[in-house]
C-alpha atoms as a PDB file:
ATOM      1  CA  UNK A   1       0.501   6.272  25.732  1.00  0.00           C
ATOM      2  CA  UNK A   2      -0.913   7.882  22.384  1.00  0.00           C
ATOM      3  CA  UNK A   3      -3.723   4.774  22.051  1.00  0.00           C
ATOM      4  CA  UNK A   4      -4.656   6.506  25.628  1.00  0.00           C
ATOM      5  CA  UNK A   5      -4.755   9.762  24.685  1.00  0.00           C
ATOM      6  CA  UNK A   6      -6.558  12.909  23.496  1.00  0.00           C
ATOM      7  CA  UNK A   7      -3.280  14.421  22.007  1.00  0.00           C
ATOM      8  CA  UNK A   8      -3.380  16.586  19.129  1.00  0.00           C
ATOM      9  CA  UNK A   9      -2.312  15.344  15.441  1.00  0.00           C
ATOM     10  CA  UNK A  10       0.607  18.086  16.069  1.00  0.00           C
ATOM     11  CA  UNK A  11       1.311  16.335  19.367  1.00  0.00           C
ATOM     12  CA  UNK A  12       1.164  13.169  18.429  1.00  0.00           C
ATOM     13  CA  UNK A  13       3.255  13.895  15.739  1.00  0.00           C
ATOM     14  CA  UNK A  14       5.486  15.354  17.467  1.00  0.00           C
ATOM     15  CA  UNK A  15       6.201  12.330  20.395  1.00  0.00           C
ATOM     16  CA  UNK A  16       6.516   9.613  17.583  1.00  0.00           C
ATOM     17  CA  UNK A  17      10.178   8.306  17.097  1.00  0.00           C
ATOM     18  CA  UNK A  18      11.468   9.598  13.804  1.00  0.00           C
ATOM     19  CA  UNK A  19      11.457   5.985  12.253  1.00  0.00           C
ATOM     20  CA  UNK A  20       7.848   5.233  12.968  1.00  0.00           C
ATOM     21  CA  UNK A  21       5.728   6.200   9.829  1.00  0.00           C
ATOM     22  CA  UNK A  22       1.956   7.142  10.444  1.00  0.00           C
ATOM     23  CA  UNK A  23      -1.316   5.914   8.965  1.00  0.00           C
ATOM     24  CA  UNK A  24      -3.746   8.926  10.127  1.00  0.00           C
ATOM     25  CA  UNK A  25      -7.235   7.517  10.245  1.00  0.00           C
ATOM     26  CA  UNK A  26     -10.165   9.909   9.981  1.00  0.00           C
ATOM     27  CA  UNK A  27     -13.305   9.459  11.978  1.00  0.00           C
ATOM     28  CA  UNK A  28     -16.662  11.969  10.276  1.00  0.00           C
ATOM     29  CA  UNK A  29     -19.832  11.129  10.585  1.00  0.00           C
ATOM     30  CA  UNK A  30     -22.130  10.801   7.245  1.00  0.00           C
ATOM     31  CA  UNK A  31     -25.286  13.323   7.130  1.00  0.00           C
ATOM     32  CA  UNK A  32     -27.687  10.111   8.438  1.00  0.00           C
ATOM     33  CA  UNK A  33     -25.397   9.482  11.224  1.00  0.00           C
ATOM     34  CA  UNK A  34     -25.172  13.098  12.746  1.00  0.00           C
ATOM     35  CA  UNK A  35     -28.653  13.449  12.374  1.00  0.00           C
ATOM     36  CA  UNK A  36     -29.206   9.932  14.335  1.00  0.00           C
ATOM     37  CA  UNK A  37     -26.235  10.842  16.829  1.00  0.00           C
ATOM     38  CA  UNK A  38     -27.042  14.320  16.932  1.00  0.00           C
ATOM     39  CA  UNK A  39     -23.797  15.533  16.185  1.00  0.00           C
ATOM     40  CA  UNK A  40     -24.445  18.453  14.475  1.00  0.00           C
ATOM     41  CA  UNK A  41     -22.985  20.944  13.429  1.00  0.00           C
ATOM     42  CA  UNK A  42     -20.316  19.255  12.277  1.00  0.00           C
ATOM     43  CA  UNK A  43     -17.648  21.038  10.197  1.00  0.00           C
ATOM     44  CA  UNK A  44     -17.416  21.391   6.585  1.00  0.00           C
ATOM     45  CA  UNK A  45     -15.517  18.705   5.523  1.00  0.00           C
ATOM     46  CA  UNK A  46     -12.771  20.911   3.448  1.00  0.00           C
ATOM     47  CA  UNK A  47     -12.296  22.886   6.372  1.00  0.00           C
ATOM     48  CA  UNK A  48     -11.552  19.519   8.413  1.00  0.00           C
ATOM     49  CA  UNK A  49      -9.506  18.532   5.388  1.00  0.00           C
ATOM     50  CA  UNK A  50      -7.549  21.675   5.422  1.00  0.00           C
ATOM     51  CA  UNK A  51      -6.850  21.441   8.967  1.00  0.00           C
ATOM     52  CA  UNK A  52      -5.141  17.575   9.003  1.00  0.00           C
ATOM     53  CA  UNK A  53      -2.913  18.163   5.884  1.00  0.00           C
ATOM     54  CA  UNK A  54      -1.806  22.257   7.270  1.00  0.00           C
ATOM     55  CA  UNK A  55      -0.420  19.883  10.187  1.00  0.00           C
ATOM     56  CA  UNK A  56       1.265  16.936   8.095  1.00  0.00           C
ATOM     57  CA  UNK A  57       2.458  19.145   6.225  1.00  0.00           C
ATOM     58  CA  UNK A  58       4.147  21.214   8.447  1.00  0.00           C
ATOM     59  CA  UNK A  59       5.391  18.652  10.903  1.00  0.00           C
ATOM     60  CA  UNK A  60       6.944  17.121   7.397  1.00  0.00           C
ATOM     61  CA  UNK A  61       8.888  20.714   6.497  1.00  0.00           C
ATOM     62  CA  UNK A  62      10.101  20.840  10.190  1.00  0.00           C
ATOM     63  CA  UNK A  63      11.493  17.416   9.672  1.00  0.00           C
ATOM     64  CA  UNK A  64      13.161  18.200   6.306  1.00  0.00           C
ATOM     65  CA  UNK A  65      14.545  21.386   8.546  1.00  0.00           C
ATOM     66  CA  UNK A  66      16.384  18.534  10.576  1.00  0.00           C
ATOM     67  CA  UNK A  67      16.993  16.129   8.335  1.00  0.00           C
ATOM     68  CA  UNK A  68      17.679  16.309   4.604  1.00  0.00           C
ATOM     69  CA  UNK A  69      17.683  12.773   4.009  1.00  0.00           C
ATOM     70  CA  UNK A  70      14.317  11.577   6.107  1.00  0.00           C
ATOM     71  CA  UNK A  71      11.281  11.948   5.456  1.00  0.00           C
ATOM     72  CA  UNK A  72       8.334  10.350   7.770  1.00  0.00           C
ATOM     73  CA  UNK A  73       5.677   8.193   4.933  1.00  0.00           C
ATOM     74  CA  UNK A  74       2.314   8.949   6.101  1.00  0.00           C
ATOM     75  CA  UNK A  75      -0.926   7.418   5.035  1.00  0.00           C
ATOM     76  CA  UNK A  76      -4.952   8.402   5.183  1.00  0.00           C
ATOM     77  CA  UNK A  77      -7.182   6.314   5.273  1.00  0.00           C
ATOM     78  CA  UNK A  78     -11.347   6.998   6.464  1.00  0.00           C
ATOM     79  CA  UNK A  79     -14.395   5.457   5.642  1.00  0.00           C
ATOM     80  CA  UNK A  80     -16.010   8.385   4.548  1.00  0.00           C
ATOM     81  CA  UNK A  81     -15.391   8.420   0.824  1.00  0.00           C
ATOM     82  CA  UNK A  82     -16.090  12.238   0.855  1.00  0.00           C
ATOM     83  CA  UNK A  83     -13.062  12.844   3.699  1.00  0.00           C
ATOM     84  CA  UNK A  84     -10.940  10.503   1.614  1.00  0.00           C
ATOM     85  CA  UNK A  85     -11.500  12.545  -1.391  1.00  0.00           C
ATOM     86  CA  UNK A  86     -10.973  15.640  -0.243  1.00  0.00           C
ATOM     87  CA  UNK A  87      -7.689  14.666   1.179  1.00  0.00           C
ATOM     88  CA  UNK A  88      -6.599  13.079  -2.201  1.00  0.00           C
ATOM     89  CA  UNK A  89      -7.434  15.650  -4.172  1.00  0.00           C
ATOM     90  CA  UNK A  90      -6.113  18.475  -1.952  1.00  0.00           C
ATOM     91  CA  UNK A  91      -2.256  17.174  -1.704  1.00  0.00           C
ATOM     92  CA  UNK A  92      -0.385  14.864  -4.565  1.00  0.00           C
ATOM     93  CA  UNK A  93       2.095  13.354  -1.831  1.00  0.00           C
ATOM     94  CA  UNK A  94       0.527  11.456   0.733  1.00  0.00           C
ATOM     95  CA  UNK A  95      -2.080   8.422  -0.408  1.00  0.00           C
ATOM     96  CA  UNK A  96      -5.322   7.468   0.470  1.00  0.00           C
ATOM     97  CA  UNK A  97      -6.792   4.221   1.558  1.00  0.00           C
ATOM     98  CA  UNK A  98     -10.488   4.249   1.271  1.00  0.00           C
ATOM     99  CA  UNK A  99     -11.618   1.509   4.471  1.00  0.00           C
ATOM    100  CA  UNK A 100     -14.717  -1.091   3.846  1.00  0.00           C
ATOM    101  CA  UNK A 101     -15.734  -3.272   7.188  1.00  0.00           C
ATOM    102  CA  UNK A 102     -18.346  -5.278   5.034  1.00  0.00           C
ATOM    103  CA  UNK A 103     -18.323  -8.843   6.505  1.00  0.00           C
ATOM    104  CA  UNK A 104     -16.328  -7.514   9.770  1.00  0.00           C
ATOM    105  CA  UNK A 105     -17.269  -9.068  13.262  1.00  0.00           C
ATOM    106  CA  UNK A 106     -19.818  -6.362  14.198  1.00  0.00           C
ATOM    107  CA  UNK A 107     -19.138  -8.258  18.148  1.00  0.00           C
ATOM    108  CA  UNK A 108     -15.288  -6.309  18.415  1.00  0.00           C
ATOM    109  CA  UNK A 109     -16.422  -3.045  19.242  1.00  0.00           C
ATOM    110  CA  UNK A 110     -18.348  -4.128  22.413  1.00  0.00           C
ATOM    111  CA  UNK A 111     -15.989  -6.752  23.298  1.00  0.00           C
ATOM    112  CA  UNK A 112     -12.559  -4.330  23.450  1.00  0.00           C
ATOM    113  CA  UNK A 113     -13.698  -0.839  25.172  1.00  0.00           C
ATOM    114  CA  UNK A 114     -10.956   0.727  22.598  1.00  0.00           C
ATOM    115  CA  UNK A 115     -12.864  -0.064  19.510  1.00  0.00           C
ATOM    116  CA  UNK A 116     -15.360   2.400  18.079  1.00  0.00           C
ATOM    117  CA  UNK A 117     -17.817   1.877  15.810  1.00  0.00           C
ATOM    118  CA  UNK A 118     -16.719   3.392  12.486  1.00  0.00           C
ATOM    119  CA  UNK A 119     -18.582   5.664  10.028  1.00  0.00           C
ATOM    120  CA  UNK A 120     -19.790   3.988   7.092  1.00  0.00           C
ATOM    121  CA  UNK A 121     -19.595   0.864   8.658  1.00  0.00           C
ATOM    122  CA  UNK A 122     -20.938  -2.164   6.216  1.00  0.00           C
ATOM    123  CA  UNK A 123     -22.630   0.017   3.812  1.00  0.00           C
ATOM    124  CA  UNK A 124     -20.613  -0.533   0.592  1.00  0.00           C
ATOM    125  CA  UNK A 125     -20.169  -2.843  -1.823  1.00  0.00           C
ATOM    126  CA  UNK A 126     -16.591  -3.957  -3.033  1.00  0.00           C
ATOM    127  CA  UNK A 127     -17.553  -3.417  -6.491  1.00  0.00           C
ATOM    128  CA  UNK A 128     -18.296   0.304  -5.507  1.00  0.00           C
ATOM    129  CA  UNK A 129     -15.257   0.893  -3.206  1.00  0.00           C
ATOM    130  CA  UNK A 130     -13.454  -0.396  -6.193  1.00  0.00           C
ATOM    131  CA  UNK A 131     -15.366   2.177  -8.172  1.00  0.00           C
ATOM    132  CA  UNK A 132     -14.767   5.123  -6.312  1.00  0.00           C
ATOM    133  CA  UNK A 133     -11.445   4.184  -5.523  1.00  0.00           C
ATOM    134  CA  UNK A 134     -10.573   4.015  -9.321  1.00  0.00           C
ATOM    135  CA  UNK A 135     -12.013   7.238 -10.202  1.00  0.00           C
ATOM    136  CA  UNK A 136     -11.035   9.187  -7.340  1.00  0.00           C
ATOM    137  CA  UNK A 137      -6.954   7.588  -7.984  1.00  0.00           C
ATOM    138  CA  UNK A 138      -7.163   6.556  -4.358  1.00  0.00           C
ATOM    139  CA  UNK A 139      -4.177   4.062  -3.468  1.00  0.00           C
ATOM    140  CA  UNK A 140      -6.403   1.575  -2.689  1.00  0.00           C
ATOM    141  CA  UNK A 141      -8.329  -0.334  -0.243  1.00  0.00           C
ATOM    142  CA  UNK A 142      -8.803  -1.642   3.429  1.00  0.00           C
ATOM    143  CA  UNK A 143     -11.180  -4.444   3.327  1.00  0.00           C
ATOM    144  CA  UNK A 144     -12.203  -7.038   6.825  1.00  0.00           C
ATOM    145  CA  UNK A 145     -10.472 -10.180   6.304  1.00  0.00           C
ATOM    146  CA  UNK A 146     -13.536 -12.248   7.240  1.00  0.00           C
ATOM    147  CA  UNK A 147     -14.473 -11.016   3.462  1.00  0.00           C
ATOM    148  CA  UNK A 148     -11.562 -12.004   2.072  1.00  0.00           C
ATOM    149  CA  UNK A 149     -11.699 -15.373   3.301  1.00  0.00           C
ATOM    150  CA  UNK A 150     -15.270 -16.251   1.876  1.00  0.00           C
ATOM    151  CA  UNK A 151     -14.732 -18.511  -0.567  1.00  0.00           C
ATOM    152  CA  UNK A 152     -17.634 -20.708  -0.649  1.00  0.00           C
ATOM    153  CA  UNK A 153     -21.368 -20.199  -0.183  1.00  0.00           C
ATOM    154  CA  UNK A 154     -24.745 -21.782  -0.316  1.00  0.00           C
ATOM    155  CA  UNK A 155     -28.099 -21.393   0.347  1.00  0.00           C
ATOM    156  CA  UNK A 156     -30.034 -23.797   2.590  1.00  0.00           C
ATOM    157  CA  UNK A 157     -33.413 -23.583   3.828  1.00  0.00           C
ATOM    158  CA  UNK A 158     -33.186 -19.931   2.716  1.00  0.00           C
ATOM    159  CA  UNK A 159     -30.305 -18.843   4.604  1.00  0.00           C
ATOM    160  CA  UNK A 160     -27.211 -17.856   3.042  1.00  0.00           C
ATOM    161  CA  UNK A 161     -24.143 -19.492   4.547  1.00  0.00           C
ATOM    162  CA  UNK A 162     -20.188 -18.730   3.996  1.00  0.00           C
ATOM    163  CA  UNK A 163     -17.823 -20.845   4.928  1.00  0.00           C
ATOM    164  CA  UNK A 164     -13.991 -19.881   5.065  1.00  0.00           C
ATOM    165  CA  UNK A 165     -11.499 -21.951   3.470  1.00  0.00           C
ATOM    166  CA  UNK A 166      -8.016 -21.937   3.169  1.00  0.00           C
ATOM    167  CA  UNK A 167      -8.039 -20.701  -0.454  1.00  0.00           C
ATOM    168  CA  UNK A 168      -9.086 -17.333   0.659  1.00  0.00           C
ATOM    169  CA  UNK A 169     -11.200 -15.906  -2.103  1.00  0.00           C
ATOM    170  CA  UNK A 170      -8.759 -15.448  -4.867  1.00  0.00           C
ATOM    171  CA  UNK A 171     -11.801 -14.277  -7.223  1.00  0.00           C
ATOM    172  CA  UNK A 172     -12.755 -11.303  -5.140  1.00  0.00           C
ATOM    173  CA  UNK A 173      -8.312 -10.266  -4.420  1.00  0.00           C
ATOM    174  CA  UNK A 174      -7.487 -10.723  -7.968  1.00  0.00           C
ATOM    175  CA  UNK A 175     -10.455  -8.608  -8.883  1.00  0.00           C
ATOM    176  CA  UNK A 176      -8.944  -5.456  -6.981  1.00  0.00           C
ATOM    177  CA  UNK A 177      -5.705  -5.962  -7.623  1.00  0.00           C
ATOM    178  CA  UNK A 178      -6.538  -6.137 -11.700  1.00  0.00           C
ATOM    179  CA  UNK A 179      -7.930  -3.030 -10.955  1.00  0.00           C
ATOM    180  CA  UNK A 180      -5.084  -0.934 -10.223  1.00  0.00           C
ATOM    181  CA  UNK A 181      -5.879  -0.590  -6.156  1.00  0.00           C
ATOM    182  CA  UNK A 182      -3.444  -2.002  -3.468  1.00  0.00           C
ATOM    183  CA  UNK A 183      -5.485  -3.984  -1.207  1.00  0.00           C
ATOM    184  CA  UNK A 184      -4.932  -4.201   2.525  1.00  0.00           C
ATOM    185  CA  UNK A 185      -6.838  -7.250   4.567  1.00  0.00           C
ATOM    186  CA  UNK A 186      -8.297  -5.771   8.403  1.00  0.00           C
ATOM    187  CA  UNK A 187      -7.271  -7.988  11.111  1.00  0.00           C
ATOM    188  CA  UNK A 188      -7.932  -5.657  13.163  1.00  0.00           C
ATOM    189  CA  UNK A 189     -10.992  -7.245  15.317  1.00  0.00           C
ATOM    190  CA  UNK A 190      -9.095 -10.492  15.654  1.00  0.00           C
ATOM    191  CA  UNK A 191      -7.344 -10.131  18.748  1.00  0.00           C
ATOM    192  CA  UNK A 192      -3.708 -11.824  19.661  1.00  0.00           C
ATOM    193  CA  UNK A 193      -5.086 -12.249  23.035  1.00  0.00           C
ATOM    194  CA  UNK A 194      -7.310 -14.959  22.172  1.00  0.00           C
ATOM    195  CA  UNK A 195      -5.411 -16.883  19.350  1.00  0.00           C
ATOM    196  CA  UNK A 196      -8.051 -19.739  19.397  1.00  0.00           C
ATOM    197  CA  UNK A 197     -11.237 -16.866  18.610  1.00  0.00           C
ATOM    198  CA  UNK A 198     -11.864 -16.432  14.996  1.00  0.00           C
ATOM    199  CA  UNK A 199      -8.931 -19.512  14.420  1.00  0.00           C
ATOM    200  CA  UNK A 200      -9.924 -19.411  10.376  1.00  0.00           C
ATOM    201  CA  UNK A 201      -9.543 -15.848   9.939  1.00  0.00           C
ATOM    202  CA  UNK A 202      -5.963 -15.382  11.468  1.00  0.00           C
ATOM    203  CA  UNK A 203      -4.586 -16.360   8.153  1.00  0.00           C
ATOM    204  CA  UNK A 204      -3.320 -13.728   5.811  1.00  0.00           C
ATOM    205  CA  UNK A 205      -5.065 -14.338   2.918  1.00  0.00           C
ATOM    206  CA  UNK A 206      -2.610 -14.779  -0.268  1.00  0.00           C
ATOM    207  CA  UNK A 207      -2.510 -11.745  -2.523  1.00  0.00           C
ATOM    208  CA  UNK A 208      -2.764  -8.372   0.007  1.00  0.00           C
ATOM    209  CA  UNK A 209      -0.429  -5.848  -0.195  1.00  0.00           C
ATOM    210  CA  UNK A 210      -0.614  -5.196   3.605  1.00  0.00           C
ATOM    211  CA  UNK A 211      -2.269  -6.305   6.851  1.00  0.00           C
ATOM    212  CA  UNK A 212      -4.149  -3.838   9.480  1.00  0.00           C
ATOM    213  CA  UNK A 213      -3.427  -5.693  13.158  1.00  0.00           C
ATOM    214  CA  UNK A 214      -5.643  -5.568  16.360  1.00  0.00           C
ATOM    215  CA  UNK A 215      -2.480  -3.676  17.674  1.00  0.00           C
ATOM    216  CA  UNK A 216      -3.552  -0.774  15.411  1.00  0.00           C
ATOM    217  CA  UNK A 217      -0.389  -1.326  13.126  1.00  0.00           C
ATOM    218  CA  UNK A 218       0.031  -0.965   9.496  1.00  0.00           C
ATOM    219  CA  UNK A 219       2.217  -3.046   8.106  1.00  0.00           C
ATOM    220  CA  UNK A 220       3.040  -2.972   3.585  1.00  0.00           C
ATOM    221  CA  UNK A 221       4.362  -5.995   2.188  1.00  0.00           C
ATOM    222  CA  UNK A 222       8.312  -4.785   1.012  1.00  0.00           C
ATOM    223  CA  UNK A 223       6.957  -4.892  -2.424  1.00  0.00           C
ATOM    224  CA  UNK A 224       4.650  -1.452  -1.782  1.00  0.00           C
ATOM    225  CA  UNK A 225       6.725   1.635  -1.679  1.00  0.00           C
ATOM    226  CA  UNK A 226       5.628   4.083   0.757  1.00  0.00           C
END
């Protein structure tokens, strides 16, 4: 119902069970994309800030008012690295997941009429999401687990060509997770409706903290306390 929706944060909110915890993703555009989209004016990105954690916040004091003993975990995530700043540095209780889609299957969004194409699609490194995660104390990060599973590579006839393996890329996971960041693998454009499409990527590689599913869930491993 929700996935169909325009409801409001607040509503949405609001018609969750108590024992579902939330993972609010934010969608703004970069400058270059609301000039290309013409989107402007957008609003000032504190302002939007503001707005998102005045509701969690207040939808989290009405459930204390219920309920001393539960309290609903919540989650950001974006993949603006300005939004996901300002909502880190803005509030000390809710963390931050900064997303990355380099290496995703740019094909999902066209194939599933749910998918949108997200802002800052494909235009980061992992050595700089791993930067600004770091110095912006960001949880950690959500990165397409067609990435993760690149383990070998080589150049023929001037093309570069990956191959996934069943090692999964331990290099590029241990490399994050040395760095302090929890790292979540996006499974997200691999759909359980065609379990024989993208057959080498439906592994979780060894090492995440989490996986993102095509069903739009969330899921920590039990070690990550939310």
């Amino acid at each position: 119902m929700l996935a169909a929706s325009f409801a409001s944060l607040h509503d949405a909110l609001a018609q969750l069970p108590l024992n579902v915890h939330v993972e609010v993703h934010v969608l703004y555009p970069t400058k270059i994309e609301e000039d290309r989209l013409l989107l402007g004016p957008t609003q000032n990105i504190n302002e939007v800030a503001n707005a998102i954690l005045t509701v969690v916040f207040n939808h989290a004091r009405h459930l204390r008012e219920q309920s001393d003993s539960f309290v609903r975990s919540v989650v950001f995530s974006s993949f603006n690295q300005d939004v996901c700043t300002a909502l880190n540095w803005k509030q000390p209780n809710y963390p931050v997941l900064l997303c990355n889609e380099l290496g995703a299957d740019t094909c999902m969004p066209a194939r599933d009429p749910q998918k949108v194409l997200s802002s800052g699609r494909t235009t980061i490194s992992i050595r700089e999401a791993v930067r600004i995660a770091q110095s912006n104390n960001f949880m950690g990060l959500i990165c397409s687990s067609h990435l993760l599973v690149m383990q070998s590579f080589y150049v023929q006839r001037g093309f570069l060509l990956l191959t996934p393996t069943q090692d999964r890329v331990p290099a590029l996971i241990e490399s994050i997770k040395v760095s302090g960041l929890v790292l979540i693998t996006d499974m997200s454009d691999i759909s359980d409706q065609h379990p024989g499409r993208n057959s080498s990527f439906r592994v979780v590689p060894k090492g995440v903290d989490g996986v993102l599913k095509s069903s739009g869930v969330l899921r920590f491993n039990e070690t990550i306390d939310i």
